[in-house]
Protein backbone atom coordinates (compact mmCIF):
# COMPACT_ATOMS: atom_id res chain seq x y z
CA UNK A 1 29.19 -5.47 -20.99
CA UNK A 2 26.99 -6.40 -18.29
CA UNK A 3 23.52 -5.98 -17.51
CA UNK A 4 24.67 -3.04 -14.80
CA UNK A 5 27.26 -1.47 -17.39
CA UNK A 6 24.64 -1.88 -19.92
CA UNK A 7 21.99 0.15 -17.48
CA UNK A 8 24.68 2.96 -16.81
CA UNK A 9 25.72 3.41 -20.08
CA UNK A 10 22.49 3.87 -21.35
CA UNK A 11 21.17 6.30 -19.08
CA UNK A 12 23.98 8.62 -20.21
CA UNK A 13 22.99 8.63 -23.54
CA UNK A 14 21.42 11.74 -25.93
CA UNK A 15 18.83 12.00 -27.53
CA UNK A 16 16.80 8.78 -28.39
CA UNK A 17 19.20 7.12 -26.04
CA UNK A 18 18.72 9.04 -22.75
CA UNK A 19 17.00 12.11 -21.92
CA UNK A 20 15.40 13.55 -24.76
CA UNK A 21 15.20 17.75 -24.60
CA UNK A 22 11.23 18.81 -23.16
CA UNK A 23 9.46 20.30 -26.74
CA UNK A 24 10.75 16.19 -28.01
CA UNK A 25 9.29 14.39 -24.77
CA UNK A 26 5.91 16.54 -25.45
CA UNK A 27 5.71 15.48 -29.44
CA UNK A 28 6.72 12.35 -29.56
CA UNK A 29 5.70 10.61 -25.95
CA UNK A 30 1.89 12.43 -26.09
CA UNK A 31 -0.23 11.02 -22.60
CA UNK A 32 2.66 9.93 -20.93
CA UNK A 33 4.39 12.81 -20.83
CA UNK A 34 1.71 15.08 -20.15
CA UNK A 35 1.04 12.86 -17.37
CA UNK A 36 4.28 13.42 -16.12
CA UNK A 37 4.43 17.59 -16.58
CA UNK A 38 1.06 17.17 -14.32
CA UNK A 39 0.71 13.92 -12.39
CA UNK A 40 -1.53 14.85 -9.56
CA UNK A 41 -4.20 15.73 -12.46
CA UNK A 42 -3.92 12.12 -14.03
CA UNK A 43 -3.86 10.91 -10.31
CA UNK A 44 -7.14 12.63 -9.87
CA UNK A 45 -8.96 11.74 -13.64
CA UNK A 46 -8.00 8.21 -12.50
CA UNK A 47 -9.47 8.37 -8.93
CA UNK A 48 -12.73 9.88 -10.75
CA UNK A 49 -12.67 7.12 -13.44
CA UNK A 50 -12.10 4.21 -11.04
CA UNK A 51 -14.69 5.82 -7.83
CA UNK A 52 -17.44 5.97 -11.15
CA UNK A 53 -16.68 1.98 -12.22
CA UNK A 54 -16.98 0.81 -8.87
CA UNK A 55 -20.10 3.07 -8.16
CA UNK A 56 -22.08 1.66 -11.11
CA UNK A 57 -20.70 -1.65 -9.88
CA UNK A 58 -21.54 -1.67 -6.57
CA UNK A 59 -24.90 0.03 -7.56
CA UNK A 60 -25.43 -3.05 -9.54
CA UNK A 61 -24.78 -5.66 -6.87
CA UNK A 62 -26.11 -4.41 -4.41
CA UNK A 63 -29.58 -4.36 -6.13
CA UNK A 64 -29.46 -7.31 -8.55
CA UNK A 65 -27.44 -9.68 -6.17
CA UNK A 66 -28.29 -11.80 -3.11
CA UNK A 67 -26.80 -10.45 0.29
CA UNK A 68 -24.02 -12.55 1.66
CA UNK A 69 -24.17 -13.59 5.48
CA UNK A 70 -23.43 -10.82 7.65
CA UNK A 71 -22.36 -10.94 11.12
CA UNK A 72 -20.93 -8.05 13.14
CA UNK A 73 -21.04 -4.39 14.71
CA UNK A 74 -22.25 -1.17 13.94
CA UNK A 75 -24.47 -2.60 10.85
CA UNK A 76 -26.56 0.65 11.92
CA UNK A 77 -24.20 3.12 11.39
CA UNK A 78 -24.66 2.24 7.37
CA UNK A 79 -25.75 5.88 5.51
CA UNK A 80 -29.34 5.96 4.70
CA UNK A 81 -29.57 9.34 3.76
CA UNK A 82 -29.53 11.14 0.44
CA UNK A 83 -26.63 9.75 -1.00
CA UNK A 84 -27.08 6.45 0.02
CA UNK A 85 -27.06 5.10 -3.48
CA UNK A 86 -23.08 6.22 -3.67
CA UNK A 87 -21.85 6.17 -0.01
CA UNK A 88 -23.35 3.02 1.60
CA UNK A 89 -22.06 -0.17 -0.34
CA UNK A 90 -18.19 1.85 0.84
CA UNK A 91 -19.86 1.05 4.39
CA UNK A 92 -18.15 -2.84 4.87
CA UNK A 93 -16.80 -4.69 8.02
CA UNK A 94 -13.59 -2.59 8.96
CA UNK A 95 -15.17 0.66 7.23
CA UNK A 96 -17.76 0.87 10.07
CA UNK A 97 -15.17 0.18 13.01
CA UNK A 98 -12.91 3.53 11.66
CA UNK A 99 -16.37 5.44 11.31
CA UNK A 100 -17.40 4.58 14.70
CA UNK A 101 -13.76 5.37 16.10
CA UNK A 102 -14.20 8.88 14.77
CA UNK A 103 -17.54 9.22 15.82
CA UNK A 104 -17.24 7.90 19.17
CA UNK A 105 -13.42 7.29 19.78
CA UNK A 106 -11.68 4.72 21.47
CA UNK A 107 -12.88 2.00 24.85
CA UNK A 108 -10.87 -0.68 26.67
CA UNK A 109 -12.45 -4.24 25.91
CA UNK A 110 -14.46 -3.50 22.89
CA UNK A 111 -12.08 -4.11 20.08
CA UNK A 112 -11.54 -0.37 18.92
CA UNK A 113 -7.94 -0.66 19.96
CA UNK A 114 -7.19 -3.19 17.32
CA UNK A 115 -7.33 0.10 14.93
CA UNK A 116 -4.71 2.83 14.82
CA UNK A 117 -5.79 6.13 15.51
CA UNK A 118 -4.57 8.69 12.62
CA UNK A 119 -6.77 7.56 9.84
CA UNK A 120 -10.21 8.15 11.87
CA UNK A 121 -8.72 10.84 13.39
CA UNK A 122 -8.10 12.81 9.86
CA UNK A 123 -11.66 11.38 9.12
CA UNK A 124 -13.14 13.35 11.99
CA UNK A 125 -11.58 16.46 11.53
CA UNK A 126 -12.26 16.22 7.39
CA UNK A 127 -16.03 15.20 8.41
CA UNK A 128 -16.35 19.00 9.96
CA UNK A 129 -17.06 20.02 6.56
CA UNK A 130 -19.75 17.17 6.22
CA UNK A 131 -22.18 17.89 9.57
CA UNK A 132 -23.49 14.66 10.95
CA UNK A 133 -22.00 12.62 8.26
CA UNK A 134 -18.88 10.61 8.98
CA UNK A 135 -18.36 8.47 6.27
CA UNK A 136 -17.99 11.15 4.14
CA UNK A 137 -14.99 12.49 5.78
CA UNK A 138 -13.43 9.11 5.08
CA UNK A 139 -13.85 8.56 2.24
CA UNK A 140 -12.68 12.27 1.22
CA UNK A 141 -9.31 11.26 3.43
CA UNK A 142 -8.89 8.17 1.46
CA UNK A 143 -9.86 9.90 -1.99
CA UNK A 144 -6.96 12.52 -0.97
CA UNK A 145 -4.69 10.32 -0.05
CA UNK A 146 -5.22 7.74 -3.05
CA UNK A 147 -4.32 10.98 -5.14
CA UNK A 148 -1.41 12.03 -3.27
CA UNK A 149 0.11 8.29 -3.02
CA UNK A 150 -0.42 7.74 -6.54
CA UNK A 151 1.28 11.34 -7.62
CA UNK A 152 4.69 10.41 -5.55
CA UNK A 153 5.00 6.83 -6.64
CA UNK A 154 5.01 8.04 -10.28
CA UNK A 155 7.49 10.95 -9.02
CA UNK A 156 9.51 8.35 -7.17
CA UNK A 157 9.52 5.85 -9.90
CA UNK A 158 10.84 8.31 -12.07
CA UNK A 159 13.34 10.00 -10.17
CA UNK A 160 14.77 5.69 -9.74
CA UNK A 161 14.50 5.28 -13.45
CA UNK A 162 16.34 8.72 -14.74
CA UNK A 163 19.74 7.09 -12.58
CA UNK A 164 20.67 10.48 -10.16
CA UNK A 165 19.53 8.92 -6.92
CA UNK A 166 22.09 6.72 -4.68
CA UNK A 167 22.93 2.65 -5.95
CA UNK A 168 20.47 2.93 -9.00
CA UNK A 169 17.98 0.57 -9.87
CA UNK A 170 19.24 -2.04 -12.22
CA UNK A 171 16.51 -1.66 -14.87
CA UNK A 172 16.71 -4.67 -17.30
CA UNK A 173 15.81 -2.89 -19.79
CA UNK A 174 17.20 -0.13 -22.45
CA UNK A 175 16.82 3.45 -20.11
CA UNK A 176 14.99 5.84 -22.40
CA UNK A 177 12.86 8.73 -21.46
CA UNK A 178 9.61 6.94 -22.94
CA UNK A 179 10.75 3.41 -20.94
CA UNK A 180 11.14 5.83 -17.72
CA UNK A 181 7.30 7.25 -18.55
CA UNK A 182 6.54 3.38 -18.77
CA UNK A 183 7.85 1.94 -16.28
CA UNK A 184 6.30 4.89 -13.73
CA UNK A 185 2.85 4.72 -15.58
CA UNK A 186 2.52 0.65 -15.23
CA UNK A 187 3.95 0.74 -11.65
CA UNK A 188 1.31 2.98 -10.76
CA UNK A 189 -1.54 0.44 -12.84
CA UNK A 190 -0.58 -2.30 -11.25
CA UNK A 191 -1.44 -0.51 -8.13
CA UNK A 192 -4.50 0.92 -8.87
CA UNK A 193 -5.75 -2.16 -11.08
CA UNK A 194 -4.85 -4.84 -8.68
CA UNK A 195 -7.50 -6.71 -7.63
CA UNK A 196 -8.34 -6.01 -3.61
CA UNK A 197 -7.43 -1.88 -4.97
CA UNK A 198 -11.22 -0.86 -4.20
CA UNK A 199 -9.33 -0.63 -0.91
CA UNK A 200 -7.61 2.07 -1.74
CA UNK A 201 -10.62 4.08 -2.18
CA UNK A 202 -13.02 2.43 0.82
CA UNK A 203 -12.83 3.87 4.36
CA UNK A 204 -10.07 2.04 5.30
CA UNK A 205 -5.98 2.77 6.04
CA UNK A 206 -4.54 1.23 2.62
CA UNK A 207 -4.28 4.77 0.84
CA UNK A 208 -2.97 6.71 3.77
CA UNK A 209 -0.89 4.21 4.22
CA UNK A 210 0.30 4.04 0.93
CA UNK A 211 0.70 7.41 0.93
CA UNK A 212 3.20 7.53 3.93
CA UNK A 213 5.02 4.64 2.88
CA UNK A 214 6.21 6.51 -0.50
CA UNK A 215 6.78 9.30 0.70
CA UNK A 216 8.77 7.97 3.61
CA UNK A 217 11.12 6.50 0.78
CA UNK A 218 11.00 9.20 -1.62
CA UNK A 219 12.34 11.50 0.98
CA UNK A 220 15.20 9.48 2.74
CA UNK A 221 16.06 8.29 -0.41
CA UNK A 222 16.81 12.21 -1.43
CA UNK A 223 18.79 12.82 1.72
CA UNK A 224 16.34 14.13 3.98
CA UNK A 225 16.13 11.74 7.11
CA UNK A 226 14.54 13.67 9.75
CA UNK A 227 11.57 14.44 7.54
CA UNK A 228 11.22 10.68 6.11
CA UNK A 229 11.33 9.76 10.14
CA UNK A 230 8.60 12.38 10.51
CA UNK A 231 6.51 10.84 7.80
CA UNK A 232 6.94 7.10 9.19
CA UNK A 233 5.77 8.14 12.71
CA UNK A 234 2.56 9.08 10.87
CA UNK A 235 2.32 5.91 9.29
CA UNK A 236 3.09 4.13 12.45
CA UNK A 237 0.36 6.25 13.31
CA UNK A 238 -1.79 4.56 10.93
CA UNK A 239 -0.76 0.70 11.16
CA UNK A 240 1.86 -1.62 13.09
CA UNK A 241 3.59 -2.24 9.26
CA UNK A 242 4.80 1.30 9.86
CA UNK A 243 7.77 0.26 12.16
CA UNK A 244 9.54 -1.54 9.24
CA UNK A 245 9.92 2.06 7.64
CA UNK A 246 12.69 2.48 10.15
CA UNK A 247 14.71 0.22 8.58
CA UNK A 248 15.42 1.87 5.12
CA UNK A 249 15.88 4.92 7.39
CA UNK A 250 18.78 3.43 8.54
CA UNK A 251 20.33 1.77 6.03
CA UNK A 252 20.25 4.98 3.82
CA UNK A 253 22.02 6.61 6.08
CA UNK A 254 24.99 4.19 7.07
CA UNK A 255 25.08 3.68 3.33
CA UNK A 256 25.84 7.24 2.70
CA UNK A 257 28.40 7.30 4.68
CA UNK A 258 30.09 4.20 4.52
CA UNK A 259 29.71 3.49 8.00
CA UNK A 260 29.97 -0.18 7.61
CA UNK A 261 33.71 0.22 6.15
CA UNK A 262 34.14 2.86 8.92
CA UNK A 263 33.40 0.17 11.86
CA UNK A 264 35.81 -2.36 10.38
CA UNK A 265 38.71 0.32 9.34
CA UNK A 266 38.45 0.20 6.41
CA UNK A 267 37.50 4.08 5.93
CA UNK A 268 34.01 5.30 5.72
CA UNK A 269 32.53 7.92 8.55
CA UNK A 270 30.83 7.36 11.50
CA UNK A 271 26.83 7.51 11.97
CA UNK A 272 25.85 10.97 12.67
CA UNK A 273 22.73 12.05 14.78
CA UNK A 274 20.50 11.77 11.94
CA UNK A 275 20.49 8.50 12.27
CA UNK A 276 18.29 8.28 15.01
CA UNK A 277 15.46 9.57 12.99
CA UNK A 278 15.38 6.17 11.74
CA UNK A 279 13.38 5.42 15.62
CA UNK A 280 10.91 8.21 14.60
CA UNK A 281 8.41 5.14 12.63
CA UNK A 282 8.48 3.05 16.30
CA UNK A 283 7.25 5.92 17.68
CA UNK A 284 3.70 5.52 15.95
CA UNK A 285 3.48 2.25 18.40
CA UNK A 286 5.04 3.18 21.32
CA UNK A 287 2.57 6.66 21.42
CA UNK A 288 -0.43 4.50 20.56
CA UNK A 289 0.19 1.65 23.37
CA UNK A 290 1.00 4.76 26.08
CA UNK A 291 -2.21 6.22 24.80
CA UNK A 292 -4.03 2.76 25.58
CA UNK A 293 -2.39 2.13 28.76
CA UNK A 294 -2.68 5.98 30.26
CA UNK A 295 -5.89 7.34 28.97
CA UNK A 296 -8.34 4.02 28.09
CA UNK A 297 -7.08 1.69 31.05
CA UNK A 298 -6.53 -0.85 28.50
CA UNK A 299 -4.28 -3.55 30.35
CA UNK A 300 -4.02 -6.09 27.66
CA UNK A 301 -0.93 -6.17 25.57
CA UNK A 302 -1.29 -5.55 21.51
CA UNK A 303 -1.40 -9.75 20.92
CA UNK A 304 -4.27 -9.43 23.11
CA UNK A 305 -6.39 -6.99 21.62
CA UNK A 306 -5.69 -8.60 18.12
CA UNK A 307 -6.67 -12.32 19.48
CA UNK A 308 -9.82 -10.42 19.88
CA UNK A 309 -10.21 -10.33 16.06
CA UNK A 310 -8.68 -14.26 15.78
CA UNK A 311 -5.29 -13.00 15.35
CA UNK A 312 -2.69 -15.70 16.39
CA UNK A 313 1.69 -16.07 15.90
CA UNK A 314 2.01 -18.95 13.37
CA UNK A 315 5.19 -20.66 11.69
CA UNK A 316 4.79 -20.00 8.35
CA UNK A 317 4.55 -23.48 7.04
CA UNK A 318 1.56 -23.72 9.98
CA UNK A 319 -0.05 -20.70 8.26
CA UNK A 320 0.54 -21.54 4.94
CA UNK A 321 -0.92 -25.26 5.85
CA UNK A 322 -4.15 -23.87 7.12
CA UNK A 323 -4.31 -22.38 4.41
CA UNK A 324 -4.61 -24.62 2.13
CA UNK A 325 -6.37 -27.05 4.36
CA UNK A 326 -8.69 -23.93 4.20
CA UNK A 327 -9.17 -24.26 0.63
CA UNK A 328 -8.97 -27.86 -0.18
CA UNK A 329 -11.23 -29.08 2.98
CA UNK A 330 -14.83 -28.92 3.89
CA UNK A 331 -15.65 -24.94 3.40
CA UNK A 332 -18.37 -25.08 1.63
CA UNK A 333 -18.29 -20.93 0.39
CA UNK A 334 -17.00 -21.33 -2.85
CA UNK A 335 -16.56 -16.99 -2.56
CA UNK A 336 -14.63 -17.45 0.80
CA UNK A 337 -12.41 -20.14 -0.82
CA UNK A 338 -11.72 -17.97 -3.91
CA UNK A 339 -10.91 -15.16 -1.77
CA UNK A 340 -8.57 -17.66 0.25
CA UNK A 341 -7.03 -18.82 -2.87
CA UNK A 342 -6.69 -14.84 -3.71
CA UNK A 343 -4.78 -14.07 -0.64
CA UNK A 344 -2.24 -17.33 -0.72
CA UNK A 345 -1.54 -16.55 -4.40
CA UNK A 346 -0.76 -12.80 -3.45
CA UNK A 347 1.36 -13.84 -0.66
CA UNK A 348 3.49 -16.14 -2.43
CA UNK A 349 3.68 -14.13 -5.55
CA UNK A 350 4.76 -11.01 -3.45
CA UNK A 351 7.25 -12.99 -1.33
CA UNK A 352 8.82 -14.56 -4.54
CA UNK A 353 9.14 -10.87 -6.62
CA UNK A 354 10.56 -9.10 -3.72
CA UNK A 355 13.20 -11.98 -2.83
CA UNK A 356 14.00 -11.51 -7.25
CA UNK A 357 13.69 -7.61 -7.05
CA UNK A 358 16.05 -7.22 -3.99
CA UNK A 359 19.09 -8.13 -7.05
CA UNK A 360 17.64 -4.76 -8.49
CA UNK A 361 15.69 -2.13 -6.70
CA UNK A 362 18.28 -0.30 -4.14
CA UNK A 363 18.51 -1.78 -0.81
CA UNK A 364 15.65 0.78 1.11
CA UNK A 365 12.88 -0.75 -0.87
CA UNK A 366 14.12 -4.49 -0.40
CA UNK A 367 14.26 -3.47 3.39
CA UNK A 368 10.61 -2.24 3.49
CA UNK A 369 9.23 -4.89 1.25
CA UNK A 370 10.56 -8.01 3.26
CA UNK A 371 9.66 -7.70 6.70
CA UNK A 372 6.16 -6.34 5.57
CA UNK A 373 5.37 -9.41 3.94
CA UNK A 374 7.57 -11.69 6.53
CA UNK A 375 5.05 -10.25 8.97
CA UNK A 376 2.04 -12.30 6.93
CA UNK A 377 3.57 -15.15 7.01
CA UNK A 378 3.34 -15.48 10.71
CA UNK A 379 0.38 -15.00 10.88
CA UNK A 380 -3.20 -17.31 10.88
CA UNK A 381 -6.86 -15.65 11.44
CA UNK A 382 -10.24 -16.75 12.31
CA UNK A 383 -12.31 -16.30 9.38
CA UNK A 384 -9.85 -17.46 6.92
CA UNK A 385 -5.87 -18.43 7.96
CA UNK A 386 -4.46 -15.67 5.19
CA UNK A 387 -7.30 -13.40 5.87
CA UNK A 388 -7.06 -9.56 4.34
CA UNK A 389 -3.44 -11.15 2.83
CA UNK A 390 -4.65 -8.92 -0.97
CA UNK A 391 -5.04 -5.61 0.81
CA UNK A 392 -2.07 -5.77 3.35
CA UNK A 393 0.24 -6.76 0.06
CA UNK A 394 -1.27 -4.06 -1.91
CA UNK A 395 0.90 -1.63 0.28
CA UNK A 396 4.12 -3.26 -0.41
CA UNK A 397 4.53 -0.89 -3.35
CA UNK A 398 8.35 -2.07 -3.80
CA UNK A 399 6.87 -5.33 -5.24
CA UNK A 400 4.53 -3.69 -7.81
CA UNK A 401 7.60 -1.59 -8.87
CA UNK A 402 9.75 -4.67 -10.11
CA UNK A 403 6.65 -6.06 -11.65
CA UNK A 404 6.29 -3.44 -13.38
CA UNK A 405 10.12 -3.52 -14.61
CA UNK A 406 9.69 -6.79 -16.06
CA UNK A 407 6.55 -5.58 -17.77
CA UNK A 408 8.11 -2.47 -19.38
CA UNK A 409 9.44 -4.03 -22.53
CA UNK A 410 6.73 -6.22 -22.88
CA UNK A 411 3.47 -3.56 -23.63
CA UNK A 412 1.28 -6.23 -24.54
CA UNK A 413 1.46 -8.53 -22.09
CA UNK A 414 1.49 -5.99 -19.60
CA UNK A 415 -1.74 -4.69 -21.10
CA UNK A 416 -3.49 -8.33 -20.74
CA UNK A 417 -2.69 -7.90 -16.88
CA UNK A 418 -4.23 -5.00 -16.22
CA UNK A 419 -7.44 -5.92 -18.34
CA UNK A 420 -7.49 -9.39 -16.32
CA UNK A 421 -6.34 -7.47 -12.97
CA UNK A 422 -8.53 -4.64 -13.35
CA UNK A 423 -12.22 -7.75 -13.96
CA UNK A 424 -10.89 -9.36 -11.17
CA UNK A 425 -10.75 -6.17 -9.01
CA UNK A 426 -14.51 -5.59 -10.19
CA UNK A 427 -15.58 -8.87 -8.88
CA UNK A 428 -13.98 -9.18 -5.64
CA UNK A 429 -15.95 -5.35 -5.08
CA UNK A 430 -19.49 -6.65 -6.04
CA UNK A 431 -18.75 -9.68 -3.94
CA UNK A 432 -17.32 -6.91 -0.99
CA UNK A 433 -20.57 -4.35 -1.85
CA UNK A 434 -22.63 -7.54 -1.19
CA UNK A 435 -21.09 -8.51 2.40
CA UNK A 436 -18.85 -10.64 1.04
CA UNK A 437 -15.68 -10.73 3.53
CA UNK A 438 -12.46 -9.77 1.36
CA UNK A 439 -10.75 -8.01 3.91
């Protein structure tokens, strides 16, 4: 039988070889499955856990290690105040561009257009409950949203694993109801534990994007278009990766109704009008350029802005040249280079899962995974060629999901990642709480 037949058959199995009955989950799969009767209560013990490690770490740094060179705007806008000691290492390069978009908004020629406008708009809105302090509202935006991300991937991970959703993922592994608590629990690990993850709780887009992304899958992938549409206009609200959301959008619906077969007579139906909610996501860009051009003056097109910021179109074996020209020649940083080496590893390693996990994972996720990381490989910066390459792939939660398939059946191995993943995270933040440029 083979590997698919194997899959199916399994997941049809009773008890011990399927689904096992609720009072049998709760005896004999203990955390796991009261992780998965309550997941946005795990999601927020782990948000706790993680925002208290990094505090003592960044604490740490901050006072025991030397300052990195620092050069750029809004320095000033760093907290001073009472709870300095928790909220100002979260205060880093990008961090203090979203907190002075919020505070101030948005102005042709300075480089605040280079920044989408939902995340520091929820920021100022949220920071109404925080007078005169900004970065609070931020970071309570991203704390939110790292919970509510983290609570749908585990729900969409498992809803994959059980088998009822369309073209199932072709687990290569026995499907039992403790490898289904696995496989969700270490998809959502390697996530929080990766190393540039800090992000997800810093005043920056990663969790809101996150957020969006998953549930922009979760909810075309259970037959509700318009509202996954909805969802991606937000997070092409929130960063130009937000476009490629259309894409699954699409597919999911021509796939459900054969409309491939139907255009070359072969049966099948037609598309239907739902289908356009798959140009919802492009909206995000569209609305944010018109609100540039119309309101702000700004006459520059989006290249423009971003060559502001050293942003420049690159082949990818250009990009992927300076990039190790980057690392191998005469930068004498030995942090920057590590960080280089960081983002070309995460690159490649992301690039070469997804092309693998596009045999397995349905054909939505393979849709939103590829372009998002094709998009980095055209790509060469200023400060480093692959520079912020660990945060951007941190997003691409497809990736972390077939990881995390190969991992199942392997507990101890997968538990020697996260220890490694997790130190490495805790450097690259003392290095970041320091002025060190990660991303």
């Amino acid at each position: 039988m083979g590997r698919r037949g194997r899959t199916v058959a399994d997941r049809s199995g009773r008890e011990g070889d399927g689904y096992a009955t609720p009072d049998t989950v709760d005896r004999s799969h203990g955390a796991l499955a009261l992780i998965d009767r309550r997941p946005w209560l795990a999601a927020l013990l782990l948000l706790l856990a993680l925002a208290s490690i990094l505090a003592v770490t960044g604490f740490l740094a901050v006072h025991l290690g030397p300052r990195e060179p620092f050069s750029g705007t809004w320095e000033g806008l760093v907290y001073s105040g009472p709870l300095a000691e928790l909220v100002s290492y979260w205060q880093r390069w990008d961090a203090l561009w979203y907190q002075h978009i919020a505070e101030n908004g948005y102005a042709a020629g300075n480089g605040t257009t280079a920044f989408y406008p939902l995340y520091p708009l929820l920021a100022r809105i949220t920071s109404t409950l925080f007078p005169g302090n900004t970065v609070l509202g931020l970071l309570v935006v991203s704390a939110a949203a790292f919970v509510g991300a983290t609570t749908l991937l585990w729900r969409l991970v498992r809803m994959e694993a059980k088998g009822g959703l369309p073209r199932p993922w072709a687990l290569p592994f026995r499907v039992t109801e403790r490898t289904q608590l696995m496989l969700a629990a270490l998809t959502v690990l390697l996530i929080v534990l990766f190393p540039a993850s800090f992000f997800l709780l810093a005043p920056y887009t990663e969790s809101l994007f996150l957020l969006l992304a998953v549930a922009s899958l979760l909810l075309v992938r259970t037959g509700r278009p318009w509202l996954a549409g909805a969802v991606g206009l937000l997070a092409g609200l929130t960063r130009t990766q937000g476009v490629f959301l259309a894409l699954p959008i699409a597919y999911e619906h021509l796939r459900e109704r054969r409309s491939w077969d139907w255009i070359r007579g072969r049966g099948g139906r037609p598309p239907r009008l739902a289908l356009l909610a798959a140009l919802l996501p492009l909206g995000g860009i569209v609305l944010f350029t018109l609100y540039q051009a119309v309101m702000l003056g700004e006459q520059r097109s989006g290249l423009d802005t971003l060559a502001i910021w050293g942003y420049k179109l690159a082949l990818p074996w250009d990009a992927l040249g300076a990039s190790w020209t980057y690392i191998t020649g005469g930068v004498r940083n030995l942090n920057a280079k590590a960080v280089e080496v960081f983002n070309l590893v995460c690159l490649l390693g992301a690039a070469v899962i997804a092309v693998i996990g596009a045999r397995r994972l349905p054909g939505a996720y393979t849709l939103y995974a590829l372009p998002s990381l094709g998009l980095l490989f055209f790509r060469s910066m200023y400060f480093s060629p692959l520079m912020s390459v660990g945060r951007y792939v941190l997003v691409v939660f497809p990736c972390f999901m077939v990881a995390a398939s190969w991992l199942t059946p392997h507990p101890r191995m997968a538990a020697a990642i996260l220890v490694v993943s997790a130190l490495l995270e805790l450097a690259l933040f003392q290095y970041w709480a320091r002025w060190g440029f990660v991303g």
